[in-house]
PDB file of N, CA and C in Angstrom:
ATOM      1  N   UNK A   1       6.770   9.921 -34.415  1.00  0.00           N
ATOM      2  CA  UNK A   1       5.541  10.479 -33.913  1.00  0.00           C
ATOM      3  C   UNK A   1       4.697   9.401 -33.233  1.00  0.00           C
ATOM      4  N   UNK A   2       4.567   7.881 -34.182  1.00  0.00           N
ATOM      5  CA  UNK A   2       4.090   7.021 -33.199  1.00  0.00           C
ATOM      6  C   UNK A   2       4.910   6.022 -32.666  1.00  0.00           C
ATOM      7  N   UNK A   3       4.070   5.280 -31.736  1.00  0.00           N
ATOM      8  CA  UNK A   3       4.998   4.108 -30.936  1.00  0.00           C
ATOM      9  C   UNK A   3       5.182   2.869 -31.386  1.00  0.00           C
ATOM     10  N   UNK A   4       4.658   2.623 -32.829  1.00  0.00           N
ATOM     11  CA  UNK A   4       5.069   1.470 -33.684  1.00  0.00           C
ATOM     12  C   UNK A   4       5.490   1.424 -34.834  1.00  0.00           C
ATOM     13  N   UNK A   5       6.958   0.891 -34.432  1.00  0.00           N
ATOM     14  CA  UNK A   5       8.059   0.473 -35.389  1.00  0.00           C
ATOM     15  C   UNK A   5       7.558  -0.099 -36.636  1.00  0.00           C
ATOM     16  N   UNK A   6       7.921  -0.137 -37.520  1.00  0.00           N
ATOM     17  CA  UNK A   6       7.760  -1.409 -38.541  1.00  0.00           C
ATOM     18  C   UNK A   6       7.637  -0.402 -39.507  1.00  0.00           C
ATOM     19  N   UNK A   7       7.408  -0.471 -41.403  1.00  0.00           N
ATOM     20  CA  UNK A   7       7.844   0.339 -42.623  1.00  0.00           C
ATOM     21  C   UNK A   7       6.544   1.042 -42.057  1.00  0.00           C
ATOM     22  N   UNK A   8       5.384   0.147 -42.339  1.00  0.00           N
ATOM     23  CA  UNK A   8       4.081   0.818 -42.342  1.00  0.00           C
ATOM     24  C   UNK A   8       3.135   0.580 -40.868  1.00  0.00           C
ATOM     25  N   UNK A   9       4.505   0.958 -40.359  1.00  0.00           N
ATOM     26  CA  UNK A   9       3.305   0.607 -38.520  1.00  0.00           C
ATOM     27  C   UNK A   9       3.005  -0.204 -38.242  1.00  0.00           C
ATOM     28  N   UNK A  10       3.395  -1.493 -38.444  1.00  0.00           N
ATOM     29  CA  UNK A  10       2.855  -2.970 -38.562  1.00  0.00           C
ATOM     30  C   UNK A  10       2.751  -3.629 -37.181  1.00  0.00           C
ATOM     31  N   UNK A  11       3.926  -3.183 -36.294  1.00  0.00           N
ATOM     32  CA  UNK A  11       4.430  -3.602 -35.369  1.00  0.00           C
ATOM     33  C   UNK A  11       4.004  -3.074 -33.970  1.00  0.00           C
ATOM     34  N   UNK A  12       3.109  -4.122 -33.340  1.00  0.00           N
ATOM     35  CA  UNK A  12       2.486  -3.231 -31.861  1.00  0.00           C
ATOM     36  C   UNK A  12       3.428  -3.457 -30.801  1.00  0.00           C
ATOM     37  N   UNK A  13       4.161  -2.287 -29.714  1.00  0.00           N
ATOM     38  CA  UNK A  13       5.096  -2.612 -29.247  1.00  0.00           C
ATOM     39  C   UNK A  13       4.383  -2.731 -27.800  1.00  0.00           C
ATOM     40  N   UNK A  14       4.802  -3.407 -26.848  1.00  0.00           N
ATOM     41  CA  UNK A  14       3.971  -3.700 -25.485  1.00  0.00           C
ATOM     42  C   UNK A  14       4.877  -2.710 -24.738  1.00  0.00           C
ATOM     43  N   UNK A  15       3.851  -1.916 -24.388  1.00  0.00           N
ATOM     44  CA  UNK A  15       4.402  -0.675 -23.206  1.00  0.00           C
ATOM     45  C   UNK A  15       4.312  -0.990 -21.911  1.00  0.00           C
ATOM     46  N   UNK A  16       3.999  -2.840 -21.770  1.00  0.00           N
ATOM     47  CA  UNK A  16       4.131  -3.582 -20.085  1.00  0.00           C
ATOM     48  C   UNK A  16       5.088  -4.122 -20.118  1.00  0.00           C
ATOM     49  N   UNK A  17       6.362  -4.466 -21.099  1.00  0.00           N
ATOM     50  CA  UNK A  17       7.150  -5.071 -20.863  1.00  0.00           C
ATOM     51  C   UNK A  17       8.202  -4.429 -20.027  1.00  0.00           C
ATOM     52  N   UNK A  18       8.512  -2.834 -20.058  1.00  0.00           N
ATOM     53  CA  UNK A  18       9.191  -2.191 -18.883  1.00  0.00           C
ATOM     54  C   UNK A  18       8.799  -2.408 -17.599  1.00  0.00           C
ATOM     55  N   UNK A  19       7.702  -2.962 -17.603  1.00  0.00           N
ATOM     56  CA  UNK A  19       6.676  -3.269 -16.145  1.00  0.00           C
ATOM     57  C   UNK A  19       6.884  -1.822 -15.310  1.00  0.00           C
ATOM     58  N   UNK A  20       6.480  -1.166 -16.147  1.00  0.00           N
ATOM     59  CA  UNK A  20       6.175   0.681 -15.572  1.00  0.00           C
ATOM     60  C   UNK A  20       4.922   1.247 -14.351  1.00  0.00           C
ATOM     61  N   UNK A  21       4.247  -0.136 -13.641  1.00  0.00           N
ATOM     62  CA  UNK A  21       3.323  -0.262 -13.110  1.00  0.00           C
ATOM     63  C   UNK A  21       4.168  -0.264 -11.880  1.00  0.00           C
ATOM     64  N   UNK A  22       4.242   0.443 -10.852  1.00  0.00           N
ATOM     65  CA  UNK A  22       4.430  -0.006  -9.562  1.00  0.00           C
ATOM     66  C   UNK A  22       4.054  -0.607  -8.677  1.00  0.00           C
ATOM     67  N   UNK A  23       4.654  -0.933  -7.084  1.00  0.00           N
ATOM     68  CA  UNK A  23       4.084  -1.756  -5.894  1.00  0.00           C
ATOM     69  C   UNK A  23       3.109  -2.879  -6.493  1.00  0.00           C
ATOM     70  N   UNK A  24       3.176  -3.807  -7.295  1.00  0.00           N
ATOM     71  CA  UNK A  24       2.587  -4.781  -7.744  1.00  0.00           C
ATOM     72  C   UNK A  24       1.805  -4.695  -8.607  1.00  0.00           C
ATOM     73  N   UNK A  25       1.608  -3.550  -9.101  1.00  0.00           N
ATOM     74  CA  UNK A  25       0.567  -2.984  -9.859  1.00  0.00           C
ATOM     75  C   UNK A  25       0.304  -3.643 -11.338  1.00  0.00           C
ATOM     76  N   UNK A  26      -0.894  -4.056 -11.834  1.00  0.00           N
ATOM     77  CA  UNK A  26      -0.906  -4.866 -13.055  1.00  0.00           C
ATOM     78  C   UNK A  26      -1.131  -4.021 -13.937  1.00  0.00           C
ATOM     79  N   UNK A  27       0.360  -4.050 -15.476  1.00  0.00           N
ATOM     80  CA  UNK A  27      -0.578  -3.546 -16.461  1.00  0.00           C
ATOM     81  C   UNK A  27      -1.112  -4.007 -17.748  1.00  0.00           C
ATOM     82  N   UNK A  28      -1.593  -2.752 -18.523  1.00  0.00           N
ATOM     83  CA  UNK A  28      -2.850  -3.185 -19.083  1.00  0.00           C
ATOM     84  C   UNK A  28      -2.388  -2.409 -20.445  1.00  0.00           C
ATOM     85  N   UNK A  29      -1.284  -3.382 -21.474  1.00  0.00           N
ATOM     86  CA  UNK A  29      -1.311  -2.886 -22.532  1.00  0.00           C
ATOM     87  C   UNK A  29      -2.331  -2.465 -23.952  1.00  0.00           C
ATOM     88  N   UNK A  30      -2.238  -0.961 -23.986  1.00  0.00           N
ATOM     89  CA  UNK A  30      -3.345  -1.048 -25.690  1.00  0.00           C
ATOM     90  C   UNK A  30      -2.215  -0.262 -26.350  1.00  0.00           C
ATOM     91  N   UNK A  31      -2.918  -0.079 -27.726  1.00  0.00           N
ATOM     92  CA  UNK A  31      -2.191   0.392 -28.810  1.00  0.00           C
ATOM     93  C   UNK A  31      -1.964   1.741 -28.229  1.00  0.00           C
ATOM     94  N   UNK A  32      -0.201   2.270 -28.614  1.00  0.00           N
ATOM     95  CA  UNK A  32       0.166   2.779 -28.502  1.00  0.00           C
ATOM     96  C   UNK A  32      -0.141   3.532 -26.638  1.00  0.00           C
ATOM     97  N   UNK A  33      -0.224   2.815 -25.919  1.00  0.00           N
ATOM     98  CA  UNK A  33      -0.570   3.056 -24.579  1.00  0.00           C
ATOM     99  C   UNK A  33      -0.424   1.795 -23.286  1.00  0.00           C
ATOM    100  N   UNK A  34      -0.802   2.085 -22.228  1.00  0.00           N
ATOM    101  CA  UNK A  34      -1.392   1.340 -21.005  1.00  0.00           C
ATOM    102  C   UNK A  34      -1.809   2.046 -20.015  1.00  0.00           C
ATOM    103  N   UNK A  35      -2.195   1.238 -18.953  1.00  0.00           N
ATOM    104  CA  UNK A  35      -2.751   1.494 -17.739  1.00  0.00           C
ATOM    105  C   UNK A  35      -2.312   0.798 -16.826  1.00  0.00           C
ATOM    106  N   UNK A  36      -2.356   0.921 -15.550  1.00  0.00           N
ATOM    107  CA  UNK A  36      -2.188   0.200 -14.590  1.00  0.00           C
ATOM    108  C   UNK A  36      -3.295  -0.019 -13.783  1.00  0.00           C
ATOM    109  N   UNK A  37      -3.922  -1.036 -13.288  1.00  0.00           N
ATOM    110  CA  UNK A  37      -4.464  -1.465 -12.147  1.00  0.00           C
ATOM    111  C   UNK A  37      -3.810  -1.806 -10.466  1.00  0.00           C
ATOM    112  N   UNK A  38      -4.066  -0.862 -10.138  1.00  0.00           N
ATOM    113  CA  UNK A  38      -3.072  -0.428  -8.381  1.00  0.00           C
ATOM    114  C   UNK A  38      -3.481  -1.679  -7.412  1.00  0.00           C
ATOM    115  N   UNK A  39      -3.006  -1.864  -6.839  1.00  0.00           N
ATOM    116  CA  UNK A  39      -3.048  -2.877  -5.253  1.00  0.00           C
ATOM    117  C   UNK A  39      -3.786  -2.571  -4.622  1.00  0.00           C
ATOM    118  N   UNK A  40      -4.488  -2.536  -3.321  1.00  0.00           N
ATOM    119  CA  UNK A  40      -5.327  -2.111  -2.676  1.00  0.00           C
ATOM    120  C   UNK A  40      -3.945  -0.932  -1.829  1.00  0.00           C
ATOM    121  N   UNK A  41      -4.596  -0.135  -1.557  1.00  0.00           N
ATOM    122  CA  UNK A  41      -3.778   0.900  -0.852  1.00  0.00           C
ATOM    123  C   UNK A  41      -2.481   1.939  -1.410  1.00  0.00           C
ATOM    124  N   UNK A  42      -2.659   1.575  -2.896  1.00  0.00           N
ATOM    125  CA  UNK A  42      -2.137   2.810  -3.414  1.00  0.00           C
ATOM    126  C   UNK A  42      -2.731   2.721  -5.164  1.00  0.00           C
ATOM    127  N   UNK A  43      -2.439   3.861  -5.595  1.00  0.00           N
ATOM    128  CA  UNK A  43      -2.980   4.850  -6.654  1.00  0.00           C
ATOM    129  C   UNK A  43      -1.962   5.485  -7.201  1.00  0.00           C
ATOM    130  N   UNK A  44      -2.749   6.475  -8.251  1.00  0.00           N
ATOM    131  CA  UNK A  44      -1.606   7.119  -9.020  1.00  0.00           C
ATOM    132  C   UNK A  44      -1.508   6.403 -10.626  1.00  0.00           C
ATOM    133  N   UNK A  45      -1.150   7.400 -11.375  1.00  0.00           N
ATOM    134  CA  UNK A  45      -1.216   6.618 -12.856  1.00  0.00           C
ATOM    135  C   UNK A  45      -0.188   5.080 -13.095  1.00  0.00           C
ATOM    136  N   UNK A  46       0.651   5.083 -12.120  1.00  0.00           N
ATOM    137  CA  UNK A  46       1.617   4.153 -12.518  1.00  0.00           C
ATOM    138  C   UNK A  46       1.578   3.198 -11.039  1.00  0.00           C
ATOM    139  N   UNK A  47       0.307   3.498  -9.799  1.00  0.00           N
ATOM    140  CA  UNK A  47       0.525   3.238  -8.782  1.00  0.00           C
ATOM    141  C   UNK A  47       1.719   3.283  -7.520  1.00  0.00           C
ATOM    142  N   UNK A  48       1.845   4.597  -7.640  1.00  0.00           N
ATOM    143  CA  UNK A  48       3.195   5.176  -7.499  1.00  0.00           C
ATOM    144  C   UNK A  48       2.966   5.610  -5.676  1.00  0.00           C
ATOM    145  N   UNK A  49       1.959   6.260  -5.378  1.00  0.00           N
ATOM    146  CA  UNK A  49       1.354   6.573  -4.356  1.00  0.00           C
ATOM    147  C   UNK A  49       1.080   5.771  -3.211  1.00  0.00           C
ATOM    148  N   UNK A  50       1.311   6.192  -2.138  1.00  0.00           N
ATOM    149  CA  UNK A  50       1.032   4.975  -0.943  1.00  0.00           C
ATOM    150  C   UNK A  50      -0.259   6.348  -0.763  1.00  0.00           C
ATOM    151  N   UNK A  51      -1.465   5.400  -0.159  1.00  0.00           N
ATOM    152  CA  UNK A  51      -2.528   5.949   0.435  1.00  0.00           C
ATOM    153  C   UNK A  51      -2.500   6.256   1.891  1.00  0.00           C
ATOM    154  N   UNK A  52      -2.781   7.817   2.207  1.00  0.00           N
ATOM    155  CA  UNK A  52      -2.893   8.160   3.825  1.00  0.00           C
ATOM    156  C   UNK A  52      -3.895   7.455   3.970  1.00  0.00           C
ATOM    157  N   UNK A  53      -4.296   6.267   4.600  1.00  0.00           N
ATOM    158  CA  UNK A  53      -5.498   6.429   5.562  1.00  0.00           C
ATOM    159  C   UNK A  53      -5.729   6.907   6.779  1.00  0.00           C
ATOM    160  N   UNK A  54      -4.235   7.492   7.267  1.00  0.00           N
ATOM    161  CA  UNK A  54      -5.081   8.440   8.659  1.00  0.00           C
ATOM    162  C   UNK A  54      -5.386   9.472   8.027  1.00  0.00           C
ATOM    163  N   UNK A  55      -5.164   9.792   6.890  1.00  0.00           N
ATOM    164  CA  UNK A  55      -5.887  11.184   6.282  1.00  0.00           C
ATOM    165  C   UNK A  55      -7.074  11.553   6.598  1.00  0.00           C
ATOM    166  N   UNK A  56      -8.055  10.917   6.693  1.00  0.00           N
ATOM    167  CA  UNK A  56      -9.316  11.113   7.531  1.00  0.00           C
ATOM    168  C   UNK A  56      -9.535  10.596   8.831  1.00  0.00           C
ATOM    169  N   UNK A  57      -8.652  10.553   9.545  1.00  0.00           N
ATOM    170  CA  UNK A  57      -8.100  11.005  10.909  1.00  0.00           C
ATOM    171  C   UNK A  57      -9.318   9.508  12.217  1.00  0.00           C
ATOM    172  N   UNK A  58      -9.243   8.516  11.593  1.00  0.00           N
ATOM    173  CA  UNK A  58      -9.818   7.393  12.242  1.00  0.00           C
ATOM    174  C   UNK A  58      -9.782   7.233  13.380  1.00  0.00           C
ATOM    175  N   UNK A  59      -8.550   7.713  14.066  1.00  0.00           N
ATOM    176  CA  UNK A  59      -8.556   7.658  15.570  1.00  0.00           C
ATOM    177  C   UNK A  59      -9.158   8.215  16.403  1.00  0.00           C
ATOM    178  N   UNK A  60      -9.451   7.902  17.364  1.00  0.00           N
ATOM    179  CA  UNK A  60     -10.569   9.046  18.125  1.00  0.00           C
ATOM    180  C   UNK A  60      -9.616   8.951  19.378  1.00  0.00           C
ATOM    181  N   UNK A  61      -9.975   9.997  20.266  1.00  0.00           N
ATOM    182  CA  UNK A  61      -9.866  10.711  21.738  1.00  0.00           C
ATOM    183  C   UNK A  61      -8.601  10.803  21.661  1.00  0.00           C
ATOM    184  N   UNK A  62      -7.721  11.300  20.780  1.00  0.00           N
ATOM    185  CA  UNK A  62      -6.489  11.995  20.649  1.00  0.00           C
ATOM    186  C   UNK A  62      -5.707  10.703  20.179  1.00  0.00           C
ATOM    187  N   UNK A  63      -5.590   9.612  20.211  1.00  0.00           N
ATOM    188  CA  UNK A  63      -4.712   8.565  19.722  1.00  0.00           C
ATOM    189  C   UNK A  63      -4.089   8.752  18.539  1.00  0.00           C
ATOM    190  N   UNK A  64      -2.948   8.259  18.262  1.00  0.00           N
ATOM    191  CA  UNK A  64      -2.003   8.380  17.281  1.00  0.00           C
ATOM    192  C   UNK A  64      -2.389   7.494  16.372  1.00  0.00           C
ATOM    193  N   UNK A  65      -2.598   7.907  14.886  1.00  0.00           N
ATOM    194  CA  UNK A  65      -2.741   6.859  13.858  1.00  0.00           C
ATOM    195  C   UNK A  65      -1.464   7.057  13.408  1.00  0.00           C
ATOM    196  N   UNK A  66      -1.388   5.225  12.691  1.00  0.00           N
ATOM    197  CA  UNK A  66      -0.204   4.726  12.157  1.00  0.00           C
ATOM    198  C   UNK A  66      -0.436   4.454  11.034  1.00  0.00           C
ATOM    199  N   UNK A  67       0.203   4.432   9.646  1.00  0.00           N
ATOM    200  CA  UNK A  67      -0.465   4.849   8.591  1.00  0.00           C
ATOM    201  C   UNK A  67       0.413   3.362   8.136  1.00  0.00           C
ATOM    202  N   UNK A  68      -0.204   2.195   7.646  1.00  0.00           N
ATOM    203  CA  UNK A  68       0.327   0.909   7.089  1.00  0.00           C
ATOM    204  C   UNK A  68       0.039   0.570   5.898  1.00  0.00           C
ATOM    205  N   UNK A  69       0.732  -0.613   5.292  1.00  0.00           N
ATOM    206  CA  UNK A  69       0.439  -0.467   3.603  1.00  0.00           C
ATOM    207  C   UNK A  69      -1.222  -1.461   3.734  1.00  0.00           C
ATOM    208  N   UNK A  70      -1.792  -0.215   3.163  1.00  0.00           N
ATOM    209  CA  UNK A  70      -3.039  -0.602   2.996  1.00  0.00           C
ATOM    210  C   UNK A  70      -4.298  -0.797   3.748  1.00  0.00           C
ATOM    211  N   UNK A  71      -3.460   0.404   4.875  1.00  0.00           N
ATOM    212  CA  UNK A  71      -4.425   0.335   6.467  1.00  0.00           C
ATOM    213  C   UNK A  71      -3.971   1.382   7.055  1.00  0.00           C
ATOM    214  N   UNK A  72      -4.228   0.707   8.748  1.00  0.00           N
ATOM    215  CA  UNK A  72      -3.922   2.185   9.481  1.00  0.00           C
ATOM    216  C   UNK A  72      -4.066   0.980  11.031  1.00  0.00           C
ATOM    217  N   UNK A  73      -3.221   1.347  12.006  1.00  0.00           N
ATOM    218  CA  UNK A  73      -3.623   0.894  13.366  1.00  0.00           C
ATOM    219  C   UNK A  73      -4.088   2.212  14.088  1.00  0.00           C
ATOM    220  N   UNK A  74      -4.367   2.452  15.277  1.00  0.00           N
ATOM    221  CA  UNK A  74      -4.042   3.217  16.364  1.00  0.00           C
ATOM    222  C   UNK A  74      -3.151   2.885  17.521  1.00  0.00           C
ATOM    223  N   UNK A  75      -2.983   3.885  17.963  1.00  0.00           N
ATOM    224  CA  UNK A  75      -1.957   3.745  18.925  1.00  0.00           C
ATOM    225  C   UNK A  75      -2.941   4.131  20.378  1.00  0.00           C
ATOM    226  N   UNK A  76      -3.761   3.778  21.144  1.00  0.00           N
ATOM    227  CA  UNK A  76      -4.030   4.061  22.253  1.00  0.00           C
ATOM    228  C   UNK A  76      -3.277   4.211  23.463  1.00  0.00           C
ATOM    229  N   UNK A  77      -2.196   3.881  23.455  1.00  0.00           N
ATOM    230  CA  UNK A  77      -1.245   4.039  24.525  1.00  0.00           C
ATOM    231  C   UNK A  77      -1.018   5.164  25.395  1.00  0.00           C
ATOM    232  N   UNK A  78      -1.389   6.648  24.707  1.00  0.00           N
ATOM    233  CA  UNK A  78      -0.918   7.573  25.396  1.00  0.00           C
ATOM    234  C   UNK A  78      -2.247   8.070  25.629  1.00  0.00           C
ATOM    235  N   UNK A  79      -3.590   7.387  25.485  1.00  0.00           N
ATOM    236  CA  UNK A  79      -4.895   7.801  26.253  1.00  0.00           C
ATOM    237  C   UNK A  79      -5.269   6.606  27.005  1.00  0.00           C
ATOM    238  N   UNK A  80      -6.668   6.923  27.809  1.00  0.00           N
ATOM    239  CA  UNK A  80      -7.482   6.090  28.898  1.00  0.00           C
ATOM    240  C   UNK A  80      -8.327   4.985  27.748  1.00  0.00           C
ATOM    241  N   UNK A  81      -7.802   4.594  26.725  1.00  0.00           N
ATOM    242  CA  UNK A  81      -9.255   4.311  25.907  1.00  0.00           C
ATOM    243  C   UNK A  81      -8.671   3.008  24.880  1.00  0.00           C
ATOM    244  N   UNK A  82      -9.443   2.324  24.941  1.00  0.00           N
ATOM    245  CA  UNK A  82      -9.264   1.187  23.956  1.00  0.00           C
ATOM    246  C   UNK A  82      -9.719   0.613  22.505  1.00  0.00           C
ATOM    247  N   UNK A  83      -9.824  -0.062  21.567  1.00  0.00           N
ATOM    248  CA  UNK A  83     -10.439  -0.840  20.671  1.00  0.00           C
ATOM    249  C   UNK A  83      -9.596  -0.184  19.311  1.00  0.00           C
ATOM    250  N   UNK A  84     -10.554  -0.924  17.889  1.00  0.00           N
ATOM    251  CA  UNK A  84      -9.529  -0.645  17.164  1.00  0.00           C
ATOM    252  C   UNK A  84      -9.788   0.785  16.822  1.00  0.00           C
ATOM    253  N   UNK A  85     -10.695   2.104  17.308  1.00  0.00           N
ATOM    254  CA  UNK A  85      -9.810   3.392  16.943  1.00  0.00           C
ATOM    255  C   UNK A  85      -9.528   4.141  18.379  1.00  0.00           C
ATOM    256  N   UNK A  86      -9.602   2.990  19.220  1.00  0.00           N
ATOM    257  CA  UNK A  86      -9.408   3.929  20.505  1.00  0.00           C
ATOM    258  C   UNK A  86     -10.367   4.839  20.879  1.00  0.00           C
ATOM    259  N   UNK A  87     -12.358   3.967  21.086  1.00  0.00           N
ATOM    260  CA  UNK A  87     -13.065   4.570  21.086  1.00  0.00           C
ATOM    261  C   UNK A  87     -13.765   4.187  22.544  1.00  0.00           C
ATOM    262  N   UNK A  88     -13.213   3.101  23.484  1.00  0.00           N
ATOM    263  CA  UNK A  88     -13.787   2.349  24.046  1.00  0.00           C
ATOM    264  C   UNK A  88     -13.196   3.009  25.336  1.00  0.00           C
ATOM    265  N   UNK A  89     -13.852   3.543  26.277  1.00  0.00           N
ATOM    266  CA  UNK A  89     -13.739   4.122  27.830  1.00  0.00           C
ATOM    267  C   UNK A  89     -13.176   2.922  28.455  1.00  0.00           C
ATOM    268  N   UNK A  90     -12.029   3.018  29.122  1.00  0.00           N
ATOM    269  CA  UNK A  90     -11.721   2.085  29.858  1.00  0.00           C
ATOM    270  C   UNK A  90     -12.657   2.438  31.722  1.00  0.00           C
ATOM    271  N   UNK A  91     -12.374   1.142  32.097  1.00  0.00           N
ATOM    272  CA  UNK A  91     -13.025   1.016  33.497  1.00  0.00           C
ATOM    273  C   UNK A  91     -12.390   2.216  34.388  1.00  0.00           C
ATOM    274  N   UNK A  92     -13.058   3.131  35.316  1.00  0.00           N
ATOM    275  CA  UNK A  92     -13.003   4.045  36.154  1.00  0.00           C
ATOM    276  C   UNK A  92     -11.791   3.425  37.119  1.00  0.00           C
ATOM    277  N   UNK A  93     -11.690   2.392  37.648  1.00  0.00           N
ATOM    278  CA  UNK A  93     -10.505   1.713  38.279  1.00  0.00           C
ATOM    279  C   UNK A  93      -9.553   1.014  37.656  1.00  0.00           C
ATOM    280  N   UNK A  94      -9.338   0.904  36.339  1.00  0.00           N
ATOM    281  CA  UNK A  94      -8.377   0.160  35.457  1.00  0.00           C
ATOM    282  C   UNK A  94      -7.204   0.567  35.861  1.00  0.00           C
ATOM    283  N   UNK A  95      -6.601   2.344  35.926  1.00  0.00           N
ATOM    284  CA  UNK A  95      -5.324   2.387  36.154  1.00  0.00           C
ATOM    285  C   UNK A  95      -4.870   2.371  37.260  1.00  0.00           C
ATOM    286  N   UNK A  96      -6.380   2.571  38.579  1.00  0.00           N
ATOM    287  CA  UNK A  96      -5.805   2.512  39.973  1.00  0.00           C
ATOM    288  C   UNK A  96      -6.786   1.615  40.666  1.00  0.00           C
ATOM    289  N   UNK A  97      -6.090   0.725  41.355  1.00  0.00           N
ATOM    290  CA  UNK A  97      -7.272   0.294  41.977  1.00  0.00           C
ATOM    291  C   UNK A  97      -8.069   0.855  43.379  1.00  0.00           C
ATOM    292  N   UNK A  98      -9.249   0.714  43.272  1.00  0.00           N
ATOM    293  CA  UNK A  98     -10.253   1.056  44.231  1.00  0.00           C
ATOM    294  C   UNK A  98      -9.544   0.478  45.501  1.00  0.00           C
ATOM    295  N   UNK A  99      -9.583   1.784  46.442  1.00  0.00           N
ATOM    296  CA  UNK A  99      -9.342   1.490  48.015  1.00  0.00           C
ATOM    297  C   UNK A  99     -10.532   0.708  48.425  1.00  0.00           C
ATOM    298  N   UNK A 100     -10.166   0.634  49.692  1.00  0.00           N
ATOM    299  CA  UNK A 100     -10.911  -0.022  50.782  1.00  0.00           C
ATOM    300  C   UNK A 100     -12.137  -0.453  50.204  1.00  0.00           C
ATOM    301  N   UNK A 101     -12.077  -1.771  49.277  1.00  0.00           N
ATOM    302  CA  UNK A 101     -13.082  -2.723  48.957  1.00  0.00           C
ATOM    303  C   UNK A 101     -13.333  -3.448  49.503  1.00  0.00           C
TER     304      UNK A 101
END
């Protein structure tokens, strides 16, 4: 019924030595239990979870978010627009240049 061995329970057994904590995750043995403390960018009882951060959709003016451990880039490539969420108007002549200047 419990998790320590011994005649009269004597014996506290460490439930971190399986290292049951994932992606680097530190744990945090108590009696008859633990916890884990997660990495930055994922969660979950055992830190099991990678975190969407395009889940709340960072990119702006249609750009593709790329979802990285513990981040996110954009992809501006397939719009007119630059910076890091692809918020920045590029110049009116950037993709063509102005005639007869």
């Amino acid at each position: 019924m419990f998790d320590v061995p011994g005649a009269t329970c004597e014996v506290q057994i460490n439930e971190c030595q399986s290292q049951p904590c994932l992606n680097s995750g530190s744990c945090h043995d108590y009696i008859n239990g633990f916890s884990c403390t997660c990495m930055p960018g994922f969660q979950g009882d055992r830190c099991e979870i990678d975190v969407d951060e395009c889940q709340h959709q960072p990119c702006q003016n249609g750009a593709l978010c790329i979802d990285r451990l513990n981040g996110y880039s954009c992809d501006c490539s397939q719009t007119t627009f630059s910076g890091r969420h692809c918020e920045t108007a590029a110049p009116p002549c950037t993709s063509q240049p102005c005639l007869n200047s």
